[in-house]
Protein backbone atom coordinates (compact mmCIF):
# COMPACT_ATOMS: atom_id res chain seq x y z
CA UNK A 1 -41.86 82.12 10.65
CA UNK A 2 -40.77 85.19 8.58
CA UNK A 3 -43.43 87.02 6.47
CA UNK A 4 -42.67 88.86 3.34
CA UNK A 5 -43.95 92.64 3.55
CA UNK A 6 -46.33 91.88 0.41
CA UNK A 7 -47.98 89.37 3.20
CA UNK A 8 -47.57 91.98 6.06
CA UNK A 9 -49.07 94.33 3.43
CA UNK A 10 -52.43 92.13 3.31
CA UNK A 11 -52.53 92.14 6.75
CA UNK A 12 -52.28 96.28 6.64
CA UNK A 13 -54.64 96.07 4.41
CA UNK A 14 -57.49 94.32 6.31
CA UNK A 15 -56.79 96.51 9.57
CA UNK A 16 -57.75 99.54 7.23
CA UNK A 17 -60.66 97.87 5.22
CA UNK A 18 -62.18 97.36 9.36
CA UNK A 19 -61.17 100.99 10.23
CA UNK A 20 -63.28 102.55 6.93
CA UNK A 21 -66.49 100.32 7.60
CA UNK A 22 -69.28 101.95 8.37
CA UNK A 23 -69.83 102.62 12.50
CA UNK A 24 -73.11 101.48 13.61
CA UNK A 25 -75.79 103.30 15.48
CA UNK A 26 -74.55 103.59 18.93
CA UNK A 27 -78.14 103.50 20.01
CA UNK A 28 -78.08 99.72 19.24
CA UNK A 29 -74.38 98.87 19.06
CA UNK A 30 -72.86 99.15 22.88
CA UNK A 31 -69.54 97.63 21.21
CA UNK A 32 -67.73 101.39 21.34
CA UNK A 33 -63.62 102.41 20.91
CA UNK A 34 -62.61 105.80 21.18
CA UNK A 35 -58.57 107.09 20.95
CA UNK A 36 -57.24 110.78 21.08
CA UNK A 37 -54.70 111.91 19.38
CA UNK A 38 -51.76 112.19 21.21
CA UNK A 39 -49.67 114.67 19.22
CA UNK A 40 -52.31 117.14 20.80
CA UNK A 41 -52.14 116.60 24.30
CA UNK A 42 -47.80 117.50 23.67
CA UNK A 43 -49.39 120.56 21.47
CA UNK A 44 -48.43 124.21 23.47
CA UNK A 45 -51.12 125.82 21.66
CA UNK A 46 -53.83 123.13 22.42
CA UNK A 47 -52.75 122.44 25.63
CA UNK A 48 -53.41 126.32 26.74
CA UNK A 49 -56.68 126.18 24.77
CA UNK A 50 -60.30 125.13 25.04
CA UNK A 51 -59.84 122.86 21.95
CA UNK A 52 -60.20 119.15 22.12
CA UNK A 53 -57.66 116.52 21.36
CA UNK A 54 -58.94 115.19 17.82
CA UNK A 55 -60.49 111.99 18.66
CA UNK A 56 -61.88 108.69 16.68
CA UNK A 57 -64.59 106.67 17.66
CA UNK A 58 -64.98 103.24 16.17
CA UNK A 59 -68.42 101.55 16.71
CA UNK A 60 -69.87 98.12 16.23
CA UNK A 61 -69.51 94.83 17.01
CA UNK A 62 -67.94 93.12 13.36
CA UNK A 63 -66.30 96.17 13.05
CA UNK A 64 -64.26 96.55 16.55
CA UNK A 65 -63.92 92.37 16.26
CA UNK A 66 -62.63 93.01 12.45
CA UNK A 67 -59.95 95.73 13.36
CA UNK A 68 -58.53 94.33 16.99
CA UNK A 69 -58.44 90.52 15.34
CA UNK A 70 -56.73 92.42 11.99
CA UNK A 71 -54.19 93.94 14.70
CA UNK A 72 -53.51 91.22 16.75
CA UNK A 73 -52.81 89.41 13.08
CA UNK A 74 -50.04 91.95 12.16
CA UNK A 75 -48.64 92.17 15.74
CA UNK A 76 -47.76 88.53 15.27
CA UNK A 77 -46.91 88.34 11.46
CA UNK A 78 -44.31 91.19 12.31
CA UNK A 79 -42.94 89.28 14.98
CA UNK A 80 -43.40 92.66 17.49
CA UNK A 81 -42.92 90.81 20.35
CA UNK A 82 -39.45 89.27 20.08
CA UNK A 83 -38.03 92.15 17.24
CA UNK A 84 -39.55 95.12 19.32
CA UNK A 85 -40.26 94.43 22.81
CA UNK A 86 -43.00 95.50 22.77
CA UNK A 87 -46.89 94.76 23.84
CA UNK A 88 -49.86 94.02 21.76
CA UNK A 89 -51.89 96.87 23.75
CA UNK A 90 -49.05 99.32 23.21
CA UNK A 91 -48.72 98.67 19.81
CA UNK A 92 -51.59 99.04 18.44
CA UNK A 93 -52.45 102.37 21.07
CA UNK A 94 -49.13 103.87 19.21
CA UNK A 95 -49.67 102.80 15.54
CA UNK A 96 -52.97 103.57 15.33
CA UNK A 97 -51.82 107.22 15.91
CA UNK A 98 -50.87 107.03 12.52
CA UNK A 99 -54.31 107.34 11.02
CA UNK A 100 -55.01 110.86 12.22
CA UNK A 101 -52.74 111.61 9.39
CA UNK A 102 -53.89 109.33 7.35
CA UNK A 103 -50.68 107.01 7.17
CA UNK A 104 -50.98 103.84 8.52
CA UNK A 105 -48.63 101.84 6.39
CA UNK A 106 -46.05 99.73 6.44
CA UNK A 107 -42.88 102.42 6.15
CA UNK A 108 -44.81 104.47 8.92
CA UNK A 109 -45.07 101.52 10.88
CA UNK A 110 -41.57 100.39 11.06
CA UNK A 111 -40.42 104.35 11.35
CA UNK A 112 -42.16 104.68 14.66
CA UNK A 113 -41.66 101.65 16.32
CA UNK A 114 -37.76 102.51 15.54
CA UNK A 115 -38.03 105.81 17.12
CA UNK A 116 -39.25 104.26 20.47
CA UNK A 117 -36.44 104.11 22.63
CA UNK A 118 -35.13 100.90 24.17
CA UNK A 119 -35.63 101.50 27.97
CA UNK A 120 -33.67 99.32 31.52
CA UNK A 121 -36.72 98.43 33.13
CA UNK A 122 -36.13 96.40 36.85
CA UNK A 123 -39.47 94.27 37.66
CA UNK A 124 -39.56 93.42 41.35
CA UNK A 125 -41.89 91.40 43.46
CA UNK A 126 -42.30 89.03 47.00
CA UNK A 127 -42.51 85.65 46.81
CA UNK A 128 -43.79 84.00 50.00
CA UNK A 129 -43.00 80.89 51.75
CA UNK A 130 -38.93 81.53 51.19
CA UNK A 131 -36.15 83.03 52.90
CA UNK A 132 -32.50 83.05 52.61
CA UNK A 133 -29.60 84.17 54.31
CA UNK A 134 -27.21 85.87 51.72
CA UNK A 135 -28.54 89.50 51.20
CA UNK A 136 -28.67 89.03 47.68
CA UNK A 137 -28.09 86.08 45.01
CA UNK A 138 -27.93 86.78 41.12
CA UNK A 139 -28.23 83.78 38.20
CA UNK A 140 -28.39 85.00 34.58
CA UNK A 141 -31.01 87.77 34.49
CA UNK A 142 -32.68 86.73 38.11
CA UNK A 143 -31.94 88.19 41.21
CA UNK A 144 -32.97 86.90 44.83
CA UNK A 145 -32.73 88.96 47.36
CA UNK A 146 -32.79 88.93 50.82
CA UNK A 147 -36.27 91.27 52.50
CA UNK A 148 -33.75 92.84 54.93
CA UNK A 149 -31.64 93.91 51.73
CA UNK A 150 -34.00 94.80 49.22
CA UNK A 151 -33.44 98.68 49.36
CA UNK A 152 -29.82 98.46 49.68
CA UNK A 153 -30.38 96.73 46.25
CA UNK A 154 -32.61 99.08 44.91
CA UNK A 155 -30.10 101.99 45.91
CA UNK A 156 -27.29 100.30 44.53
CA UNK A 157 -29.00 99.58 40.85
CA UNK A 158 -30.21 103.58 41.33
CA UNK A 159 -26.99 104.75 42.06
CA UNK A 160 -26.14 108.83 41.72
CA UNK A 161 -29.20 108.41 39.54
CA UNK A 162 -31.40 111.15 41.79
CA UNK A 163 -34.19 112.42 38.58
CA UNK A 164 -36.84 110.70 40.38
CA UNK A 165 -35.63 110.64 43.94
CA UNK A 166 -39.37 112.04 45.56
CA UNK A 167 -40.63 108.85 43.62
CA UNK A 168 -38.18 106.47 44.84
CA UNK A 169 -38.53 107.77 48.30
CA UNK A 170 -42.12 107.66 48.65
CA UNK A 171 -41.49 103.61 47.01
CA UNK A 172 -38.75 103.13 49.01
CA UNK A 173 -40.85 103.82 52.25
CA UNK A 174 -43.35 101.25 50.92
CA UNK A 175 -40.67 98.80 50.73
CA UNK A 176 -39.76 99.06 54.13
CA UNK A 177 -43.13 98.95 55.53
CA UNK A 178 -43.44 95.35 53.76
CA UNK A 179 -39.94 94.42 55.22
CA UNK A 180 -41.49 94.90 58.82
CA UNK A 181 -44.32 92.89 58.42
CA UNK A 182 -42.75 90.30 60.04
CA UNK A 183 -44.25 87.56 57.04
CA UNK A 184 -41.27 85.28 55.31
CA UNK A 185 -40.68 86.30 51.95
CA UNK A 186 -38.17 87.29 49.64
CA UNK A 187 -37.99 89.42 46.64
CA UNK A 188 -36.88 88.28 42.94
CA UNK A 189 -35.77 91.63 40.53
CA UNK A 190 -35.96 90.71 36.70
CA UNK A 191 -33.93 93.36 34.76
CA UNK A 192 -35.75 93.93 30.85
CA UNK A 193 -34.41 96.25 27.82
CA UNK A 194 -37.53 96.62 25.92
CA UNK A 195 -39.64 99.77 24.66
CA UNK A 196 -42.58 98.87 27.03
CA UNK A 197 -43.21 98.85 30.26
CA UNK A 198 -46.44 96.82 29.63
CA UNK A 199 -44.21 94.10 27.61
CA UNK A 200 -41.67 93.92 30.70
CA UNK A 201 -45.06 93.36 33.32
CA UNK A 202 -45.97 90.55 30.90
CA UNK A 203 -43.15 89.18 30.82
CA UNK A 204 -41.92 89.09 34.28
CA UNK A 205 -45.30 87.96 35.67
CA UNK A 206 -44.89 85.09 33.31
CA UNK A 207 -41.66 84.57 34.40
CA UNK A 208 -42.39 84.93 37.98
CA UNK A 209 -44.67 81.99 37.58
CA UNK A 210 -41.79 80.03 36.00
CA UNK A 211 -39.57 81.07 38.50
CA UNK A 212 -41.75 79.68 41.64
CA UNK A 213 -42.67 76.18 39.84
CA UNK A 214 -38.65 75.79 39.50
CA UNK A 215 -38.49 76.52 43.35
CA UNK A 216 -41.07 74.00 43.98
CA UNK A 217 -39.78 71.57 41.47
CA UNK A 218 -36.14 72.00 42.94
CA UNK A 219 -36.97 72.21 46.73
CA UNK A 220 -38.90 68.79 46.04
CA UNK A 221 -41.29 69.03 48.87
CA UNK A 222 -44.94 68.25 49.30
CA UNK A 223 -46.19 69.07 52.41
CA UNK A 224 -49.23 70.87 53.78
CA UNK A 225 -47.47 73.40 55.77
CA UNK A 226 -45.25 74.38 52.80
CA UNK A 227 -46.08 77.45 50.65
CA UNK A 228 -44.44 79.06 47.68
CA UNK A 229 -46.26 81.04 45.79
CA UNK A 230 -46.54 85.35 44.70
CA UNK A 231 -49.99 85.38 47.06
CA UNK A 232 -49.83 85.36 50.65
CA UNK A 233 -51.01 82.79 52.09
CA UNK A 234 -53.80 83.50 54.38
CA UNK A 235 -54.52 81.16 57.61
CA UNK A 236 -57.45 79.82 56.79
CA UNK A 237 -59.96 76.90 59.67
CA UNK A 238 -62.56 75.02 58.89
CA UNK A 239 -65.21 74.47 61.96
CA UNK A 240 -67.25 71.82 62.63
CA UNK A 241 -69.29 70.08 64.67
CA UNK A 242 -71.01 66.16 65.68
CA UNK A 243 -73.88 65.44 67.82
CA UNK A 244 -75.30 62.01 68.52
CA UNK A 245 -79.05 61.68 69.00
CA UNK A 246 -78.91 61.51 73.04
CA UNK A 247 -77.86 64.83 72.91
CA UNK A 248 -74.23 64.69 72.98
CA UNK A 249 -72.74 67.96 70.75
CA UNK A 250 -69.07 68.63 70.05
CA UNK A 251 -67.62 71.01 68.46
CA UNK A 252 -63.87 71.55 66.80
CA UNK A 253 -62.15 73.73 64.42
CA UNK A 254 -59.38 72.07 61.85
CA UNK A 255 -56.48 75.01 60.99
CA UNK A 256 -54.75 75.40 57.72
CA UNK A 257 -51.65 76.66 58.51
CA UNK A 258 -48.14 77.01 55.77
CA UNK A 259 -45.68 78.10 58.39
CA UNK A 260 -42.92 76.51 57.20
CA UNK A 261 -40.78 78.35 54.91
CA UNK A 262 -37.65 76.83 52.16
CA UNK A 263 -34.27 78.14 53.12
CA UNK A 264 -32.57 79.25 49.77
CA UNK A 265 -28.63 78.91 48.93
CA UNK A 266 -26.43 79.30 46.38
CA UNK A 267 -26.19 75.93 46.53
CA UNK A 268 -29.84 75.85 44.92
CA UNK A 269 -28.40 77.49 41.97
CA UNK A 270 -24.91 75.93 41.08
CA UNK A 271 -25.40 72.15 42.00
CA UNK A 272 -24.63 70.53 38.94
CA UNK A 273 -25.06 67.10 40.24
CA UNK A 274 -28.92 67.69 40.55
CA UNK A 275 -29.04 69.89 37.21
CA UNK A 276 -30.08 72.87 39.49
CA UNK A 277 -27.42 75.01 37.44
CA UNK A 278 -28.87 73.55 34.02
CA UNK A 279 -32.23 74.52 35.08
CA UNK A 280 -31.09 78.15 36.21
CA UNK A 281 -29.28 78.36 32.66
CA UNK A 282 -32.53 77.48 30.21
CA UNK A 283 -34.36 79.92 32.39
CA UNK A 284 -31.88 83.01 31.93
CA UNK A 285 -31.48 82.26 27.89
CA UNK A 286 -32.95 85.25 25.71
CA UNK A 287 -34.24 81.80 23.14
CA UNK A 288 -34.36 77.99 23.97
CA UNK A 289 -34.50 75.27 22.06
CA UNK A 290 -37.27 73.17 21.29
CA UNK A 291 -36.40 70.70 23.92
CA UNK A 292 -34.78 73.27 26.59
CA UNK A 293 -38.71 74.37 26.25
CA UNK A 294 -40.19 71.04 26.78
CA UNK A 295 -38.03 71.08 29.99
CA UNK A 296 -39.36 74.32 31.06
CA UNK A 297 -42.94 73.60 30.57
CA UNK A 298 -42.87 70.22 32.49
CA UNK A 299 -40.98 71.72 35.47
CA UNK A 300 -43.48 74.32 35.41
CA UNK A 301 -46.55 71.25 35.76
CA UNK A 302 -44.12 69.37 38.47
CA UNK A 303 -44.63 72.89 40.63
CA UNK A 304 -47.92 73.09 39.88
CA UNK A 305 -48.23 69.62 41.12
CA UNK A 306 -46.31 69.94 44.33
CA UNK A 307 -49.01 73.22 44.95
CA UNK A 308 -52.10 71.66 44.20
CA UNK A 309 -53.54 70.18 47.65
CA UNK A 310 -55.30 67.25 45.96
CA UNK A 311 -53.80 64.45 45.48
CA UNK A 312 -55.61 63.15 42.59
CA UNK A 313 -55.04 66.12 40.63
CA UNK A 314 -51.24 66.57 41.74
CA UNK A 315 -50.48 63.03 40.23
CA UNK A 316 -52.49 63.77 36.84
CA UNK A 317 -50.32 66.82 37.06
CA UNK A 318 -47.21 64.96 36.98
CA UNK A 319 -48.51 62.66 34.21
CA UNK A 320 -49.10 65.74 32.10
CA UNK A 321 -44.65 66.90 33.06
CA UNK A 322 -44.20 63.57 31.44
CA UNK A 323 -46.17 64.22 28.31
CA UNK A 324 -44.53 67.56 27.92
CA UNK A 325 -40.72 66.22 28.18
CA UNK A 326 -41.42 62.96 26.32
CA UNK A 327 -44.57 62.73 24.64
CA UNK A 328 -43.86 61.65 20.71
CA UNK A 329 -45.76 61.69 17.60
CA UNK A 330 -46.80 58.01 16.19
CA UNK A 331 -43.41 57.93 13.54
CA UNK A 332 -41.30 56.94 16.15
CA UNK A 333 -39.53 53.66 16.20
CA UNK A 334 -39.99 53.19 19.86
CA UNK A 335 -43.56 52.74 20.46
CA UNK A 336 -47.26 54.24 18.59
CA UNK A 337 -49.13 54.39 22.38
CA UNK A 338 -48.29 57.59 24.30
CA UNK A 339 -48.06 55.28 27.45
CA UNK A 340 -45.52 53.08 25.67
CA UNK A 341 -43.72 55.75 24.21
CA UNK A 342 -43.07 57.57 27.65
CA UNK A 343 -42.61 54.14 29.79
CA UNK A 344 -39.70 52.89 27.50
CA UNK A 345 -38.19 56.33 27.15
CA UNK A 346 -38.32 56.49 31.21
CA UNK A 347 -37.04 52.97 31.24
CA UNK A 348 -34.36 53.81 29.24
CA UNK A 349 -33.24 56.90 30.59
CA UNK A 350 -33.00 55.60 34.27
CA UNK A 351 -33.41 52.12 34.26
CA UNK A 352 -30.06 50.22 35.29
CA UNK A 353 -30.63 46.64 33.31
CA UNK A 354 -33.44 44.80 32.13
CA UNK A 355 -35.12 44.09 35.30
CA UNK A 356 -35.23 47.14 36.55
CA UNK A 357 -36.56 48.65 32.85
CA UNK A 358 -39.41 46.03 32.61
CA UNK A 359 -40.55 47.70 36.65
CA UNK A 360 -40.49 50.95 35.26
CA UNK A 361 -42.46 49.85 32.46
CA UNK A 362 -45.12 48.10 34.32
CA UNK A 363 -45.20 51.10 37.09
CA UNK A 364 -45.83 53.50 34.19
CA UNK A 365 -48.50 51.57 33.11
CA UNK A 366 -50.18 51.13 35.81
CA UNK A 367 -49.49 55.29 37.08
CA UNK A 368 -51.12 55.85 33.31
CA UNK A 369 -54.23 53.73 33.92
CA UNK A 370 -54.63 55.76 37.67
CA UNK A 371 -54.29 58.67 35.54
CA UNK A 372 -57.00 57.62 33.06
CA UNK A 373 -59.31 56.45 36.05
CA UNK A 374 -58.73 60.17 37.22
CA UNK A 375 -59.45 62.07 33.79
CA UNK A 376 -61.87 60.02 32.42
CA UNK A 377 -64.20 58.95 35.42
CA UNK A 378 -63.20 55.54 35.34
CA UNK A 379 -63.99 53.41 38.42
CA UNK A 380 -61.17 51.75 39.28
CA UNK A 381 -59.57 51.07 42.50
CA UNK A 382 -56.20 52.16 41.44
CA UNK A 383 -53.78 54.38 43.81
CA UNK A 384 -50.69 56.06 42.63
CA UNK A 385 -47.96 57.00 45.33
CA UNK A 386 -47.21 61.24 44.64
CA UNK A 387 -43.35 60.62 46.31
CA UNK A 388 -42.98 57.80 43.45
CA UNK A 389 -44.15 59.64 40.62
CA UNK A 390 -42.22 62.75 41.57
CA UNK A 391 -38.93 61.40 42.47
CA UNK A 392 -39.22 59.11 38.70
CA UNK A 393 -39.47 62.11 36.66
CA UNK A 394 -37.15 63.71 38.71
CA UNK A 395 -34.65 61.26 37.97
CA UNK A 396 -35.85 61.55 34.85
CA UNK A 397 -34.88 64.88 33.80
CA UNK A 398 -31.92 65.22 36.26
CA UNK A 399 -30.36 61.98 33.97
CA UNK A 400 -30.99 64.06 30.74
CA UNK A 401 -30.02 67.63 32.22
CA UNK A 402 -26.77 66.07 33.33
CA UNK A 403 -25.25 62.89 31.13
CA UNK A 404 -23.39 63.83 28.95
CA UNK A 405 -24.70 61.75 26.37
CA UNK A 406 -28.22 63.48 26.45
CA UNK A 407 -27.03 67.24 28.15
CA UNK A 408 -26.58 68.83 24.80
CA UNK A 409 -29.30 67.56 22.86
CA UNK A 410 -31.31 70.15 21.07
CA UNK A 411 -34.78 68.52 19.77
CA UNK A 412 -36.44 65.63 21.26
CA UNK A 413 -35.98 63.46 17.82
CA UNK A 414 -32.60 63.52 18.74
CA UNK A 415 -33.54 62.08 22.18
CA UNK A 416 -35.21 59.43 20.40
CA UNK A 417 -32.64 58.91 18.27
CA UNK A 418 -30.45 57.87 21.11
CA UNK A 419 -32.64 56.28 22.90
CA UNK A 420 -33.47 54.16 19.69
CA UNK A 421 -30.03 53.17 19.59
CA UNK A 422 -29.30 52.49 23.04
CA UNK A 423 -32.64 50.01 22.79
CA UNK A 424 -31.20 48.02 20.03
CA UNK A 425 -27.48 48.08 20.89
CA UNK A 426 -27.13 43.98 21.91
């Protein structure tokens, strides 16, 4: 939503009301928020002096909850994030500069977030549990790389580039003591243009996240001794022991081991037959569509899913990747029940003829009563199979990622728009 500057005004308006209250008496009021002023510290004179960076000091607990919730307001009515780059801590750390000199308005505003340079930054981190045996494989904006390559890759994005070369020798040497190790990882680089370095951290550790559910999700495998994940995983034994009452006492230990890792390929990233490339695609676009996002947030539940060791929890995790990729409002000509809505749409989507639609149907609704049972503390003896409810959705979205009666859709009204039609086409 765009706001009119009048509006973004009002919102200028407030942060300055909250600045100009009263502080309260610090001997009661804890609640404390001091900033210098940073034109000083860049000051020659200053800096070779005994005088103090000119500081402000904002206390009290309405007032400090007044101005940050009055910044955080304007950060989003100006739409920072997506016209700037930039983060909310940075923001309002830089703009509220601007009252030293008493002009904190809307002209000064836009003039200094302007003069903040647009900046390459290259986020890199391990993730564990993976390996692969190209050195290095780039889709869109992400980059897998090999361990044994990784500062080969740094050198080559750093090349002749030598302002900073004590830095990037005393990182590079880090590197290479993590290569050695000996543990399986591999490293994913996300290249950012923003004016932050705190925006690009946010955004590649949310990212990073994404980026290990679509591994999970695409790998497909549950299995105790399989680990993807940014953490290492640490080996971890539970001990025990039984005695009977003639004096009998054993004793054991039960290991938790993830030793196994998931061999990565290109092929992971450019099979269009299991909408692997589709996936990679939404995930490298600067903006997705209202139903490219849907897709991303349920594959982002089915690898939460496929991590989570119970198996309760996993399935109600699954439930909830349904919900985000199909779950309707009540004007919808299909069904007004969320479990009818999602069974038919399933039914639809994969189901071959009537038979096989009325199964998927009646397996829904019996996976959505398990479900309730599980969130709602019902006691009922109902199981749910985690292989059936996986490989469903996964058919699922594979049929709408690649048909190309559904590949292209935009919104999920036009989903159930075609799905409306294909129920009533006799």
């Amino acid at each position: 939503m765009s706001y009119s500057k009048k509006e973004i005004n009002k919102v200028i308006k407030k942060i300055i009301d909250s600045f100009y209250l009263p502080n309260e008496n610090p001997a009661f009021n804890q609640d404390i928020e001091s900033f210098k002023h940073n034109g000083d510290f860049f000051n020659s004179e200053k800096l070779h002096s005994n005088i103090e960076p000119r500081t402000i000091t904002l206390i009290g607990t309405e007032k400090l909850v007044k101005y940050k919730n009055s910044f955080r307001e304007l950060y989003n009515v100006m739409d920072i994030r997506t016209d700037y780059k930039i983060s909310f801590e940075t923001f309002k750390n830089e703009t509220q500069q601007l009252f030293f000199d008493n002009e904190f308005n809307y002209e000064k505003i836009k003039e200094l977030l302007k003069s903040m340079p647009i900046i390459p930054f290259y986020h890199v981190a391990r993730i564990f549990g993976v390996d692969m045996r190209e050195d290095y494989l780039e889709f869109g904006k992400f980059a897998f790389i090999n361990k044994n390559h990784i500062v080969e890759y740094i050198e080559l994005k750093t090349q002749g580039k030598e302002k900073y070369a004590e830095l990037k020798k005393w990182a590079l040497e880090g590197i290479a003591n993590e290569v050695k190790s000996g543990k399986t990882f591999i490293y994913l680089a996300i290249k950012y243009e923003a004016k932050d370095a705190a925006y690009c951290k946010e955004e590649y550790d949310r990212e990073l996240n994404l980026v290990i559910n679509t591994l999970r999700y695409i790998s497909g495998v549950k299995n105790d001794r399989i680990y993807i994940d940014k953490k290492e995983f640490m080996n971890q034994g539970i001990t025990y022991q039984q005695f009977t009452e003639d004096g009998l006492v054993l004793g054991g230990k039960k290991r938790d081991i993830k030793d196994i890792p998931i061999l990565i390929s290109e092929a992971l990233f450019y099979n269009e037959k299991n909408g692997s490339k589709k996936i990679w695609g939404i995930l490298s676009k600067e903006k997705n569509t209202e139903f490219e996002k849907r897709i991303i947030k349920a594959i982002d539940w089915v690898g939460i899913s496929i991590n989570e060791d119970n198996k309760d929890i996993a399935c109600t995790e699954i439930a909830i990747a349904f919900e985000a990729l199909l779950k309707r409002n009540d004007q919808t000509l299909i069904s007004p029940s969320i479990q009818g809505q999602i069974s038919e749409s399933i039914a639809l989507l994969i189901g071959k003829d009537l038979a096989e639609r009325k199964n998927i149907i009646k397996w829904f609704k019996k996976f959505y009563e398990y479900r309730s049972s599980i969130v709602h503390g019902y006691s009922k003896e109902i199981e749910a199979n985690y292989y059936d409810c996986l490989y469903i959705f996964k058919d699922t979205l594979t049929k709408i990622l690649v048909d190309e009666k559904y590949s292209n859709i935009k919104t999920l009204d036009e989903l159930n728009s075609k799905l409306t039609d294909l129920k009533y086409d006799f």
